[in-house]
PDB file of N, CA and C in Angstrom:
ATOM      1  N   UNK A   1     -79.897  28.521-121.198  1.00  0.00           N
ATOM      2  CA  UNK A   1     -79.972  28.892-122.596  1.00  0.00           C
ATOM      3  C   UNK A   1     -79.444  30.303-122.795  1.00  0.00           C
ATOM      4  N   UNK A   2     -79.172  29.977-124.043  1.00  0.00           N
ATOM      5  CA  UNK A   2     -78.059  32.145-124.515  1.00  0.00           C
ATOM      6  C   UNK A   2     -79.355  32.368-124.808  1.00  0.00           C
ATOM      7  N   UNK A   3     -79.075  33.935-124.734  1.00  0.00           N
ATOM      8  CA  UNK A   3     -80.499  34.937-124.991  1.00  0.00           C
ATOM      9  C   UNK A   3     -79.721  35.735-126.411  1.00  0.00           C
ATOM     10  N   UNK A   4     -80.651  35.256-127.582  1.00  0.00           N
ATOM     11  CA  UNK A   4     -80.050  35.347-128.605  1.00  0.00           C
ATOM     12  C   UNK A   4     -80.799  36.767-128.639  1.00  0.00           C
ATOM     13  N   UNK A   5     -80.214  37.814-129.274  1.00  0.00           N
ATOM     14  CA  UNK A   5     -80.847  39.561-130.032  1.00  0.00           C
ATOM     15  C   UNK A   5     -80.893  39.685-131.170  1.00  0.00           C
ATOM     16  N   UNK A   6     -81.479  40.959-131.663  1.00  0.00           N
ATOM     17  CA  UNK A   6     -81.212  41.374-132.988  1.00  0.00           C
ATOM     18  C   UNK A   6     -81.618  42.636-133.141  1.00  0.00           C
ATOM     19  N   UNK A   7     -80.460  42.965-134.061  1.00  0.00           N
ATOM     20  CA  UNK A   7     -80.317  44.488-134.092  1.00  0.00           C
ATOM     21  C   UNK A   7     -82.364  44.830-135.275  1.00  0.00           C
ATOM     22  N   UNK A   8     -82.776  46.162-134.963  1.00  0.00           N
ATOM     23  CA  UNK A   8     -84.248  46.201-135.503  1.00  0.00           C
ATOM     24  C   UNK A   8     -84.066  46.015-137.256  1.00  0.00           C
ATOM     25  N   UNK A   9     -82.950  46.393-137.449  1.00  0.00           N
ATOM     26  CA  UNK A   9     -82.314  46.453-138.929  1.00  0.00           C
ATOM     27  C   UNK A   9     -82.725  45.119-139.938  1.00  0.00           C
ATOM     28  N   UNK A  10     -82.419  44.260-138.539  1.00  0.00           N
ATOM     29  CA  UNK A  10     -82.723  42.606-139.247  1.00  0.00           C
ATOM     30  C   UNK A  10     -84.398  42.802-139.785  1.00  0.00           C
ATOM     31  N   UNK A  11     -85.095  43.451-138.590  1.00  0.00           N
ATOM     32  CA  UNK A  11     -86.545  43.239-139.626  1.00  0.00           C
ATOM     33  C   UNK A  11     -87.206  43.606-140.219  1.00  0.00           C
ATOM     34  N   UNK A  12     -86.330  44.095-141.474  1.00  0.00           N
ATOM     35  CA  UNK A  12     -86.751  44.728-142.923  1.00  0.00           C
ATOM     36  C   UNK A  12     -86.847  43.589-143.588  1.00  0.00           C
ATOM     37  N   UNK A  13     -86.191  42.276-143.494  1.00  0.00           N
ATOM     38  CA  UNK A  13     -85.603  40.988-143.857  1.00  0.00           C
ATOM     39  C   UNK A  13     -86.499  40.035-143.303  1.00  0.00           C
ATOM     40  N   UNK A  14     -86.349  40.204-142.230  1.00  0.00           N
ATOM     41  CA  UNK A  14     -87.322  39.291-141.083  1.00  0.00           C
ATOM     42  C   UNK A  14     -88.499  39.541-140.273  1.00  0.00           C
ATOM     43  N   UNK A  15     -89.659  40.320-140.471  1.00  0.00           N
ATOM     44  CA  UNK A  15     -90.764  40.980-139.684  1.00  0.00           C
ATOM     45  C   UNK A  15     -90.834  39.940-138.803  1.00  0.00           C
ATOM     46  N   UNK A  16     -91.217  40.358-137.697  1.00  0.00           N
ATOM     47  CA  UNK A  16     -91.449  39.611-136.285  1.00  0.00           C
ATOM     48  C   UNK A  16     -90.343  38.960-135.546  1.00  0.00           C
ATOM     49  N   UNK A  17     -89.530  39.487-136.248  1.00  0.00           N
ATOM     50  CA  UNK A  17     -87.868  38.776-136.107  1.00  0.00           C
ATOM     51  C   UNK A  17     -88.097  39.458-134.156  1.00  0.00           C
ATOM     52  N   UNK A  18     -87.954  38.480-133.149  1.00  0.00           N
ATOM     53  CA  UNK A  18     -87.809  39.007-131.408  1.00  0.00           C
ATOM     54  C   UNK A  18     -86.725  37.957-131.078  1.00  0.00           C
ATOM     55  N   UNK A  19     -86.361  38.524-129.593  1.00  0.00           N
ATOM     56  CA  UNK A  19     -85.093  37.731-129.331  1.00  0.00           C
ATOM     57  C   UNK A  19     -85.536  36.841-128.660  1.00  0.00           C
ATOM     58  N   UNK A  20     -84.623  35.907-128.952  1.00  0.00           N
ATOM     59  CA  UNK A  20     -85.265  34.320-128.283  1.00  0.00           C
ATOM     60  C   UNK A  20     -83.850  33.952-127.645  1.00  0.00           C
ATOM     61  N   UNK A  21     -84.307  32.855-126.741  1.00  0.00           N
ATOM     62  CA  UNK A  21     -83.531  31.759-125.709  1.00  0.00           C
ATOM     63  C   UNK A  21     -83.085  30.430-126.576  1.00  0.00           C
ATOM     64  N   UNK A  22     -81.818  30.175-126.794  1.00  0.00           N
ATOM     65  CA  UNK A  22     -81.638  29.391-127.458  1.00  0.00           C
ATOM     66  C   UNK A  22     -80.276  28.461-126.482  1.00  0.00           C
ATOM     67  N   UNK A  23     -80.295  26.888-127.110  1.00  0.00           N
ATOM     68  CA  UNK A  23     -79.138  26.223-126.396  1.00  0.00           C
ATOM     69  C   UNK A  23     -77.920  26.105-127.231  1.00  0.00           C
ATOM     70  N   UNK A  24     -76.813  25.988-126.790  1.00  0.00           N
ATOM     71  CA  UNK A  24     -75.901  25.793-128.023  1.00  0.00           C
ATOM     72  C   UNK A  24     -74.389  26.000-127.495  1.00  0.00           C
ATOM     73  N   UNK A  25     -73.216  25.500-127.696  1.00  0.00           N
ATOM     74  CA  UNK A  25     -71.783  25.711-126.696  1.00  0.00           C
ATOM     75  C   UNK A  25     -71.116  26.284-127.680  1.00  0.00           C
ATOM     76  N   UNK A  26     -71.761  26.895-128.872  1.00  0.00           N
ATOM     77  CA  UNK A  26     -70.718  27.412-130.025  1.00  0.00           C
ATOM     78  C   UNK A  26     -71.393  28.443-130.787  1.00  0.00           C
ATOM     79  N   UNK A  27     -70.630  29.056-131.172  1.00  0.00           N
ATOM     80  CA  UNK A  27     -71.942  30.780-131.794  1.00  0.00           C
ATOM     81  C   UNK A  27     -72.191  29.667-132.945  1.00  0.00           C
ATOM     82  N   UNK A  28     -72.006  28.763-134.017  1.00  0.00           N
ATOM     83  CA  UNK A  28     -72.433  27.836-135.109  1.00  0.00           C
ATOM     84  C   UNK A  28     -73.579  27.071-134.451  1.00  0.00           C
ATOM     85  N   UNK A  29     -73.377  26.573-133.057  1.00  0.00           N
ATOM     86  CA  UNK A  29     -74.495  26.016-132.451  1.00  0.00           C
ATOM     87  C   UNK A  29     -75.503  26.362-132.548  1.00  0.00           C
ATOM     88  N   UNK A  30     -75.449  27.834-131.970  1.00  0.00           N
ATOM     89  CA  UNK A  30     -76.740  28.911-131.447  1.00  0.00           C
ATOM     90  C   UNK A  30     -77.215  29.148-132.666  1.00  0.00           C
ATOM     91  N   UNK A  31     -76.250  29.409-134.140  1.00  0.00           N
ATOM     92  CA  UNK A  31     -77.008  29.663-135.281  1.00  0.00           C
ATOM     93  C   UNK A  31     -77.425  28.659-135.543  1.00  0.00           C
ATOM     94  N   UNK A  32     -77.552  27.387-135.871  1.00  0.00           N
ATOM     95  CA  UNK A  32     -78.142  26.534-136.369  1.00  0.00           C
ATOM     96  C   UNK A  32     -79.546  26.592-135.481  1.00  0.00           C
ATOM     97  N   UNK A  33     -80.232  26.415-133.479  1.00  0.00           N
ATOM     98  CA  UNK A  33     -81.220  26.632-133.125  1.00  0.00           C
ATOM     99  C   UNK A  33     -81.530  27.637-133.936  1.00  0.00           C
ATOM    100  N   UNK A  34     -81.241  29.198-134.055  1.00  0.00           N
ATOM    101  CA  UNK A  34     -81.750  30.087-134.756  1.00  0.00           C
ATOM    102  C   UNK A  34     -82.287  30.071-135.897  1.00  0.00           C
ATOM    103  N   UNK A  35     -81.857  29.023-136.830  1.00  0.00           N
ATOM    104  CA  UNK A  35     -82.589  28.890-137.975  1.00  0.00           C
ATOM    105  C   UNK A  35     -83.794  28.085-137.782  1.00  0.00           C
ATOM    106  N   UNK A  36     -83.885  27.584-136.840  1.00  0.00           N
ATOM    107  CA  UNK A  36     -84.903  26.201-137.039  1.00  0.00           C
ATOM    108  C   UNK A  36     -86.152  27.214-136.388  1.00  0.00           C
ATOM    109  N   UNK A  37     -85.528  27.882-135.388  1.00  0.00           N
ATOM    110  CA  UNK A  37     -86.664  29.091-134.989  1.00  0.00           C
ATOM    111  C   UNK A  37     -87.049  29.985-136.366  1.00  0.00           C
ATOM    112  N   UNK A  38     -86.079  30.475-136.922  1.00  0.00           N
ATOM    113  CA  UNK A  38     -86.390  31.427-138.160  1.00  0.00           C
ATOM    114  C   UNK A  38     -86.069  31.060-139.363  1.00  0.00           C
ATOM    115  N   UNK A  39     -86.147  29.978-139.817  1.00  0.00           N
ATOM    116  CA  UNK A  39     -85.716  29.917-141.238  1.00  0.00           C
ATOM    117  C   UNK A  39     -85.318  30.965-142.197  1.00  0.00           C
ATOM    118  N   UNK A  40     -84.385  30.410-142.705  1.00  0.00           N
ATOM    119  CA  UNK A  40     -83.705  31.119-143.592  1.00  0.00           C
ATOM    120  C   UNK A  40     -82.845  32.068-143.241  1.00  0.00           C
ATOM    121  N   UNK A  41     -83.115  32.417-142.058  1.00  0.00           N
ATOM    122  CA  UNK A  41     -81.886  33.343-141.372  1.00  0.00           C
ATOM    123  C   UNK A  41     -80.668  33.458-141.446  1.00  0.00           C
ATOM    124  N   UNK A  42     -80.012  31.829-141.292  1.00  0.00           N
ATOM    125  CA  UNK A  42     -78.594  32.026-141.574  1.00  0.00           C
ATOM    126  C   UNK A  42     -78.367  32.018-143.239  1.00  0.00           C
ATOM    127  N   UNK A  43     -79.112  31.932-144.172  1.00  0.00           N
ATOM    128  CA  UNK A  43     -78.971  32.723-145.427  1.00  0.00           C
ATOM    129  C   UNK A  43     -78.528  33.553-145.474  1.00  0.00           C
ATOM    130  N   UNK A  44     -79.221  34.609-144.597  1.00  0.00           N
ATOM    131  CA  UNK A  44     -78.451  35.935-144.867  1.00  0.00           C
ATOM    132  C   UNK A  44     -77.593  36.342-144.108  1.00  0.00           C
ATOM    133  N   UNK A  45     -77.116  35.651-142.821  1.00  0.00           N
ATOM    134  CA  UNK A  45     -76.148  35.955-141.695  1.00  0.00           C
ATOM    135  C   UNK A  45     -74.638  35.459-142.610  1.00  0.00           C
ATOM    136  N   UNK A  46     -74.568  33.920-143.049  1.00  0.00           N
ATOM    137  CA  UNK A  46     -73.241  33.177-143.267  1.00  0.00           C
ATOM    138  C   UNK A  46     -73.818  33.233-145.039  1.00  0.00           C
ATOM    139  N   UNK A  47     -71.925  32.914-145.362  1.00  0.00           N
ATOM    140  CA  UNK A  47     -71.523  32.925-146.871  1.00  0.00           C
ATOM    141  C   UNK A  47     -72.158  31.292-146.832  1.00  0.00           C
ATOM    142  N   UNK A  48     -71.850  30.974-147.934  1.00  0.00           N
ATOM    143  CA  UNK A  48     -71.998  29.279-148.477  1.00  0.00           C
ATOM    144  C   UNK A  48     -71.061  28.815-147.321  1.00  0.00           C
ATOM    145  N   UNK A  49     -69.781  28.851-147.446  1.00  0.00           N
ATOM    146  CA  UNK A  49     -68.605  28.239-146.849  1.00  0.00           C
ATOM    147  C   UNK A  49     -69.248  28.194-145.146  1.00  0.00           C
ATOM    148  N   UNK A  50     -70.027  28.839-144.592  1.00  0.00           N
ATOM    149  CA  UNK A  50     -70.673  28.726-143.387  1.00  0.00           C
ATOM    150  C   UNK A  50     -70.298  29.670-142.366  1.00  0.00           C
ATOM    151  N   UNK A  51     -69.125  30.547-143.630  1.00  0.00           N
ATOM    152  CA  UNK A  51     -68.503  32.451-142.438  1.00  0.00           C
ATOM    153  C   UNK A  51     -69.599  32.999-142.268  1.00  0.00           C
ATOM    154  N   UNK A  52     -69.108  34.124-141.522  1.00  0.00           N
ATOM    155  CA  UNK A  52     -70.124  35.248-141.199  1.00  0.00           C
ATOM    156  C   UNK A  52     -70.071  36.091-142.248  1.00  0.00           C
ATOM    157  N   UNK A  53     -70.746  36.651-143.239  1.00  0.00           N
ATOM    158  CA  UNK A  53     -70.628  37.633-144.117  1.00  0.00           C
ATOM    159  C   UNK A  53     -70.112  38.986-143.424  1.00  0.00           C
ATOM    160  N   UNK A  54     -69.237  39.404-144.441  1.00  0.00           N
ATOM    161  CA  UNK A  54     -68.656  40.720-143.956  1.00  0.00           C
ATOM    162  C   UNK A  54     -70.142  41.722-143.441  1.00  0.00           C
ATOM    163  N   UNK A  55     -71.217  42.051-143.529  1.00  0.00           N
ATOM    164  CA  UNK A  55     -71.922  43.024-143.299  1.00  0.00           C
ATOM    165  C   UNK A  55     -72.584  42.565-141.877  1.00  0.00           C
ATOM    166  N   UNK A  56     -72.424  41.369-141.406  1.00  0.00           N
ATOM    167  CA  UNK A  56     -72.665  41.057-139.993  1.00  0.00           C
ATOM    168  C   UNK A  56     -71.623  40.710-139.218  1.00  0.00           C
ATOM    169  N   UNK A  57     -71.950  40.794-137.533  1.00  0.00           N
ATOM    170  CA  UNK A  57     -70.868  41.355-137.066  1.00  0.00           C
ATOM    171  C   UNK A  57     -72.110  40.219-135.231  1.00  0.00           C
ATOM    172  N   UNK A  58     -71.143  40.014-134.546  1.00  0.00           N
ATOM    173  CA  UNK A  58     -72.084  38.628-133.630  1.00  0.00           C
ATOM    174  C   UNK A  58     -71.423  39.468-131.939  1.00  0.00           C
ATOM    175  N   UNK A  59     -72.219  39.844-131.450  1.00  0.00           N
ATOM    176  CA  UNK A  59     -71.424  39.713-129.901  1.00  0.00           C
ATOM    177  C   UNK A  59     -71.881  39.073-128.922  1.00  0.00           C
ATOM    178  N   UNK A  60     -70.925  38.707-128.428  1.00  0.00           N
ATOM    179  CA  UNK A  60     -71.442  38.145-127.011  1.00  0.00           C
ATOM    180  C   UNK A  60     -71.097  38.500-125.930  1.00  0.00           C
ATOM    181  N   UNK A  61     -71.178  38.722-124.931  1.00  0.00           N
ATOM    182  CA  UNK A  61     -70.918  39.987-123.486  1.00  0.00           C
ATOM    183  C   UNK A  61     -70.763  40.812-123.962  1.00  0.00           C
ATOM    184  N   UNK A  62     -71.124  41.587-125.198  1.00  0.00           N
ATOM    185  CA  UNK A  62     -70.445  42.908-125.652  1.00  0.00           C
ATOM    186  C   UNK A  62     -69.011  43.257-126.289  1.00  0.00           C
ATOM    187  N   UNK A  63     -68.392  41.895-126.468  1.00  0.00           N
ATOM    188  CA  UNK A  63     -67.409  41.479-126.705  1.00  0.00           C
ATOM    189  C   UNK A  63     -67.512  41.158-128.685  1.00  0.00           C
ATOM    190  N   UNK A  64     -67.077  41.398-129.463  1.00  0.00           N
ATOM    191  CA  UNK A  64     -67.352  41.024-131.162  1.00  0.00           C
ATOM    192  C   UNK A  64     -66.337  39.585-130.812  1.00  0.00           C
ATOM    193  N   UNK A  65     -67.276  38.177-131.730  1.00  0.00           N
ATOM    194  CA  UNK A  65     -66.530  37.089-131.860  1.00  0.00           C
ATOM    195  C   UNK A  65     -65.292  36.748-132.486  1.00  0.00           C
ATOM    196  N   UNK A  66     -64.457  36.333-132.094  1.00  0.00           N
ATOM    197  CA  UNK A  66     -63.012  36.438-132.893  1.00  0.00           C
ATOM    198  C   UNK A  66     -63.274  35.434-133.711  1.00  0.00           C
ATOM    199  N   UNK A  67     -64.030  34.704-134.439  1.00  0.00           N
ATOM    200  CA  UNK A  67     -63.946  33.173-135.178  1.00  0.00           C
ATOM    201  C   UNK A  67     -64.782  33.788-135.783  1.00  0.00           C
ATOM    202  N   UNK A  68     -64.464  34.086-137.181  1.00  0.00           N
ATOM    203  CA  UNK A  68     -65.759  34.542-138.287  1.00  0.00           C
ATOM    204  C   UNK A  68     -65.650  33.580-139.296  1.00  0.00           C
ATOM    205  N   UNK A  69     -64.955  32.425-139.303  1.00  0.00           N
ATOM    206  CA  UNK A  69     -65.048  31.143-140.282  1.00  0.00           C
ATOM    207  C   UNK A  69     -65.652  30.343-139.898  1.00  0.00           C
ATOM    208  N   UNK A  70     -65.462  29.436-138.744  1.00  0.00           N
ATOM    209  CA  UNK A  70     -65.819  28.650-137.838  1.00  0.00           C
ATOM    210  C   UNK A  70     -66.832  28.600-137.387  1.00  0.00           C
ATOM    211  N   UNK A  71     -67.218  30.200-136.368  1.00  0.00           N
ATOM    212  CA  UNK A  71     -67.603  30.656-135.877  1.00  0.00           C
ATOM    213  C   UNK A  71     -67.518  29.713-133.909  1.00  0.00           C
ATOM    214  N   UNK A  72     -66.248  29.202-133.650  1.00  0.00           N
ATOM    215  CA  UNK A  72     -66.211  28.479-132.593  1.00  0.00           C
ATOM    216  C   UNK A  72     -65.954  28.987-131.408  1.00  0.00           C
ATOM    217  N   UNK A  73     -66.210  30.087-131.439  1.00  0.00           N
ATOM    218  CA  UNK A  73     -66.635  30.933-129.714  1.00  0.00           C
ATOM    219  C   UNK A  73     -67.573  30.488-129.209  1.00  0.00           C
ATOM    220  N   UNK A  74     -67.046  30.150-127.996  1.00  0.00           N
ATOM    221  CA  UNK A  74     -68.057  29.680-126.879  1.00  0.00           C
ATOM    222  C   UNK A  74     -69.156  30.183-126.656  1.00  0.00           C
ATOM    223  N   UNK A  75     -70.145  30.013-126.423  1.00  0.00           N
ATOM    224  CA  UNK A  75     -71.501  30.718-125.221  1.00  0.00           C
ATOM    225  C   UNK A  75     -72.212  30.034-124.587  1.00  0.00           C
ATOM    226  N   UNK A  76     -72.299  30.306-123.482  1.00  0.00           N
ATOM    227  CA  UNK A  76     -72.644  29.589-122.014  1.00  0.00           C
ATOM    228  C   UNK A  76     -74.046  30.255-121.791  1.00  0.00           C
ATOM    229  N   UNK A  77     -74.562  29.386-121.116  1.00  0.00           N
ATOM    230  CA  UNK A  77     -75.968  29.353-120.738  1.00  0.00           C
ATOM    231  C   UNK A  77     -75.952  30.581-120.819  1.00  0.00           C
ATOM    232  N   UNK A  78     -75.812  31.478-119.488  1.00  0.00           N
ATOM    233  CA  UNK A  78     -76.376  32.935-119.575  1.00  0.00           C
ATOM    234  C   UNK A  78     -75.976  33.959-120.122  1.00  0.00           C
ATOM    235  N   UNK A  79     -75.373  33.228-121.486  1.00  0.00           N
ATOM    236  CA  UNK A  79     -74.778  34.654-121.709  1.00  0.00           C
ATOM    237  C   UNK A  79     -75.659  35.434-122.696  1.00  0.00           C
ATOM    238  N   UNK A  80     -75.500  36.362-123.571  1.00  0.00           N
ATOM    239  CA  UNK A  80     -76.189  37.342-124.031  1.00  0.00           C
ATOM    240  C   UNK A  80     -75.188  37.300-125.697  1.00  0.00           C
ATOM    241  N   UNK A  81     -76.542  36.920-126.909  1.00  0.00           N
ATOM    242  CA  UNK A  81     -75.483  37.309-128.197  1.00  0.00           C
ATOM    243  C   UNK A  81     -76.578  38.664-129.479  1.00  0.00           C
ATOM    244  N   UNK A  82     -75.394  39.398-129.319  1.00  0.00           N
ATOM    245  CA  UNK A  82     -76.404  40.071-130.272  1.00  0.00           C
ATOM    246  C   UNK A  82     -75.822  39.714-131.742  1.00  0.00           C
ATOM    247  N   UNK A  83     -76.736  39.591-132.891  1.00  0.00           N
ATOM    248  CA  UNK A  83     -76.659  39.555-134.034  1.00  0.00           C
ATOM    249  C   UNK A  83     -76.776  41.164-134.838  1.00  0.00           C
ATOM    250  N   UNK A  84     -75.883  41.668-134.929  1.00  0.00           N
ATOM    251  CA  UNK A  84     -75.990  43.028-135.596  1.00  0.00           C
ATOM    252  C   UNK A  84     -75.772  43.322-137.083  1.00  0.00           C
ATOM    253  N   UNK A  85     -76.260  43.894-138.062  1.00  0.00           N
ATOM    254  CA  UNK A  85     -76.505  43.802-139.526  1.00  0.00           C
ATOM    255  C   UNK A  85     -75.802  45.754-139.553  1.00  0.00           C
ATOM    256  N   UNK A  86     -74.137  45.137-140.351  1.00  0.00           N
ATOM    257  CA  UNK A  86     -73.654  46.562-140.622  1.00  0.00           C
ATOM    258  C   UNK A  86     -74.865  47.465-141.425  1.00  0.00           C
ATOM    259  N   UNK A  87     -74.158  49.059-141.033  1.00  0.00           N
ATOM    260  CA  UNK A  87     -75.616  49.322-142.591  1.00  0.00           C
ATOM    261  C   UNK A  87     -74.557  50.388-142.726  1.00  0.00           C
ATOM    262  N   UNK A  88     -74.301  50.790-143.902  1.00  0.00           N
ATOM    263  CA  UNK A  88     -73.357  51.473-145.166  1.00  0.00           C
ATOM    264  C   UNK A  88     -74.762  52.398-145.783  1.00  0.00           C
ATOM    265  N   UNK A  89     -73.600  53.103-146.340  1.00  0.00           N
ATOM    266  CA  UNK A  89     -74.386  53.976-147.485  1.00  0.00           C
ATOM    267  C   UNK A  89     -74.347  55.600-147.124  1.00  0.00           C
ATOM    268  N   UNK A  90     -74.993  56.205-147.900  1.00  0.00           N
ATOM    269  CA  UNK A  90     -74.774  57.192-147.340  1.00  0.00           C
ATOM    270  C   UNK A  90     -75.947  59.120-148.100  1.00  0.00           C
TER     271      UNK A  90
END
């Protein structure tokens, strides 16, 4: 299973939001387990159309996902994805 993260930012949105072990061969995969763990989550991660909203940003090995429509980057059992929430302002 990927060891899904999250940046602390997410839990202004999500209290108790911790990183969990999830299965999945596609970052769309891993989000869909993720919701069923956290509802409503991918609300605020993906647009309607099912992109990544511009203010989030997904890595995996440390690597940012090149598929922000799709979202059809791979992730393999051990890999590692962080979910990070831009923050603006100033």
């Amino acid at each position: 299973m990927a060891k899904v993260k999250f940046t602390a930012a997410l839990t202004r949105f999500f209290p108790g939001l911790k990183e969990i072990n999830v299965a999945g061969g596609t970052v769309q995969e891993v989000l869909v387990q993720v919701s069923s763990e956290m509802p409503g989550i991918t609300n605020y991660l993906l647009e309607e159309d099912g992109s990544l909203r511009k203010h989030v940003n997904i890595f995996i090995k440390n690597e940012l996902i090149k598929d922000r429509n799709t979202l059809s980057d791979e992730v393999h059992s051990q890999d590692e994805m962080l979910i990070y929430q831009a923050l603006s302002g100033g």
